[in-house]
Protein backbone atom coordinates (compact mmCIF):
# COMPACT_ATOMS: atom_id res chain seq x y z
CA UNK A 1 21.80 18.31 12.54
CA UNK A 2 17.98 17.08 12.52
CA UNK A 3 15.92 20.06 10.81
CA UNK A 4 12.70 20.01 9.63
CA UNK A 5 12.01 22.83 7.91
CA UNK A 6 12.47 21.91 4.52
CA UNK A 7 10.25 20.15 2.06
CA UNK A 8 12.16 16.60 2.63
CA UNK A 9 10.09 16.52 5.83
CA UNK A 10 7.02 15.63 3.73
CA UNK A 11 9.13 13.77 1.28
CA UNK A 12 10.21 11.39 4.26
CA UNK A 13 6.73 11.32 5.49
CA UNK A 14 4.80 10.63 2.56
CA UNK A 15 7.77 7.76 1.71
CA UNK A 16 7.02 6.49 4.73
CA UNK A 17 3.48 6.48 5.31
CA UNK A 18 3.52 4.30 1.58
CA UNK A 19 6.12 2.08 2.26
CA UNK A 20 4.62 1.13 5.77
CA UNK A 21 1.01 0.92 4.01
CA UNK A 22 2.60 -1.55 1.25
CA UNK A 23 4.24 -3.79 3.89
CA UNK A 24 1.40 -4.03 5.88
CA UNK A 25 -1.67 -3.98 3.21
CA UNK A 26 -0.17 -4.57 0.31
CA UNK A 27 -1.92 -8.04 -0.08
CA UNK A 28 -4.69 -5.86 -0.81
CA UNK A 29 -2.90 -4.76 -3.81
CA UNK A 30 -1.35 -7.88 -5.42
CA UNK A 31 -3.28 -7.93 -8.56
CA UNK A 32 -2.85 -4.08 -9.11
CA UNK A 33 -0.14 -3.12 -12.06
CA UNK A 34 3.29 -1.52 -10.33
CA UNK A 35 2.86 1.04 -13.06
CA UNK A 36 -0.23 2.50 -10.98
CA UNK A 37 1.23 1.93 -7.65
CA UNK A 38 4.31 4.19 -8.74
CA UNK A 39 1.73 7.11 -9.89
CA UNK A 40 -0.26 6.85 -7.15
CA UNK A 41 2.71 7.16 -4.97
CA UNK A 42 4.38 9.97 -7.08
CA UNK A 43 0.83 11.90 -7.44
CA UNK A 44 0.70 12.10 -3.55
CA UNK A 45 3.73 13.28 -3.23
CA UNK A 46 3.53 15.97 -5.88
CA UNK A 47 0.34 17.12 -4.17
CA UNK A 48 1.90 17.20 -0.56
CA UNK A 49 4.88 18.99 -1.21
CA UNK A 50 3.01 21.00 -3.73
CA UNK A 51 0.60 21.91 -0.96
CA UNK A 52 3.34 22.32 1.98
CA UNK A 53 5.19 24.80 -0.44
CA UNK A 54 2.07 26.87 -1.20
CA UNK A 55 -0.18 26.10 1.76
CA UNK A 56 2.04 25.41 4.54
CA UNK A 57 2.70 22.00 6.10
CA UNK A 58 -0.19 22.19 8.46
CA UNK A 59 -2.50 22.28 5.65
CA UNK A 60 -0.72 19.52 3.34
CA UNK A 61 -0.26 16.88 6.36
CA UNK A 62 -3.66 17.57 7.32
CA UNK A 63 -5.08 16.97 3.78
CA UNK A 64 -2.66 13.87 3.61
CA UNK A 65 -4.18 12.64 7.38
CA UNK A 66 -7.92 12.90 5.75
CA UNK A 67 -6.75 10.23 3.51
CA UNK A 68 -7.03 7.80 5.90
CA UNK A 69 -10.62 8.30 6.75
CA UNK A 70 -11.22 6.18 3.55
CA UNK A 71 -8.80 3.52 4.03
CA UNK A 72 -9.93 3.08 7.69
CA UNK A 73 -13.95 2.69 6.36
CA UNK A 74 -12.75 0.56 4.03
CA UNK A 75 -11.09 -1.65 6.11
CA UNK A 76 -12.60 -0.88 9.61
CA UNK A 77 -16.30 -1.47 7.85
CA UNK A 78 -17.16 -2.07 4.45
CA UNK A 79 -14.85 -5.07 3.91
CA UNK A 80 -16.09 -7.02 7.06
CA UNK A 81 -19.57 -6.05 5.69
CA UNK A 82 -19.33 -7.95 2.59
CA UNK A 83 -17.66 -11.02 4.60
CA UNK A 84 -13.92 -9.81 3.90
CA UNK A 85 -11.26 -10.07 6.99
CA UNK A 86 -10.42 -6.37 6.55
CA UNK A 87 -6.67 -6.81 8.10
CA UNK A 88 -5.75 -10.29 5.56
CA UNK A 89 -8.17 -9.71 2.70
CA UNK A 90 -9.52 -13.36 3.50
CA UNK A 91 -11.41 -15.24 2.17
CA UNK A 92 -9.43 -14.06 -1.44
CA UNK A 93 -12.28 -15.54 -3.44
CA UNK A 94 -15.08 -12.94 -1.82
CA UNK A 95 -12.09 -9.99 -2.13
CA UNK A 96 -11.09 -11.10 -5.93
CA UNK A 97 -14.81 -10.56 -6.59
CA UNK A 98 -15.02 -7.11 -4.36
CA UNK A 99 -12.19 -5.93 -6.58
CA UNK A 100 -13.46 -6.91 -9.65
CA UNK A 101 -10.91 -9.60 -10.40
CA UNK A 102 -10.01 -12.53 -11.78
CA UNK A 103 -10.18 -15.43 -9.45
CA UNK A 104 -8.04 -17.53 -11.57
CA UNK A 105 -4.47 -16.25 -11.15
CA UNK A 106 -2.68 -19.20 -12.22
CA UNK A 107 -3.99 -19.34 -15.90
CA UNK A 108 -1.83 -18.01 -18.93
């Protein structure tokens, strides 16, 4: 019944692996437009399976695992560096300005 040979492997894994990323750090990600949330999620899913189908799955889950590296510097160093809780994203004002964005999110 359970097989794993077949590209839905990576579909489920990749699906996961965002959905588990959004629920935990999406806070992160509260000023960014859905519209680039949705490509970045459908880009790295093209590229996986795209890579599984030519490469083999070894190759595509490893490239997908060296994604992390970035997040986990990110989060693990550079945020705490510049005074940034890199688990809540607190305090917001120092991470609005990190990001770039507007501190006032309440204006119209």
């Amino acid at each position: 019944m359970w097989q794993t040979d077949s590209l839905w492997f990576e579909v489920s894994i990749v699906s996961i692996t965002i959905a588990l990323g959004h629920i935990l750090l999406g806070h992160f990600e509260e000023r960014t437009p859905k519209s680039r949330k949705l490509l970045k999620y459908i880009m790295t899913l093209v590229i996986v399976v795209g890579l599984s189908y030519y490469l083999g799955r070894t190759f595509a889950l490893s490239f997908f695992a060296l994604w992390f590296i970035p997040v986990f510097y990110i989060h693990g160093i550079l945020l705490p560096k510049k005074g940034i809780n890199g688990w809540t994203g607190e305090p917001k004002s120092k991470y609005y300005e990190f990001r770039k964005w507007d501190k006032n999110i309440f204006k119209e």
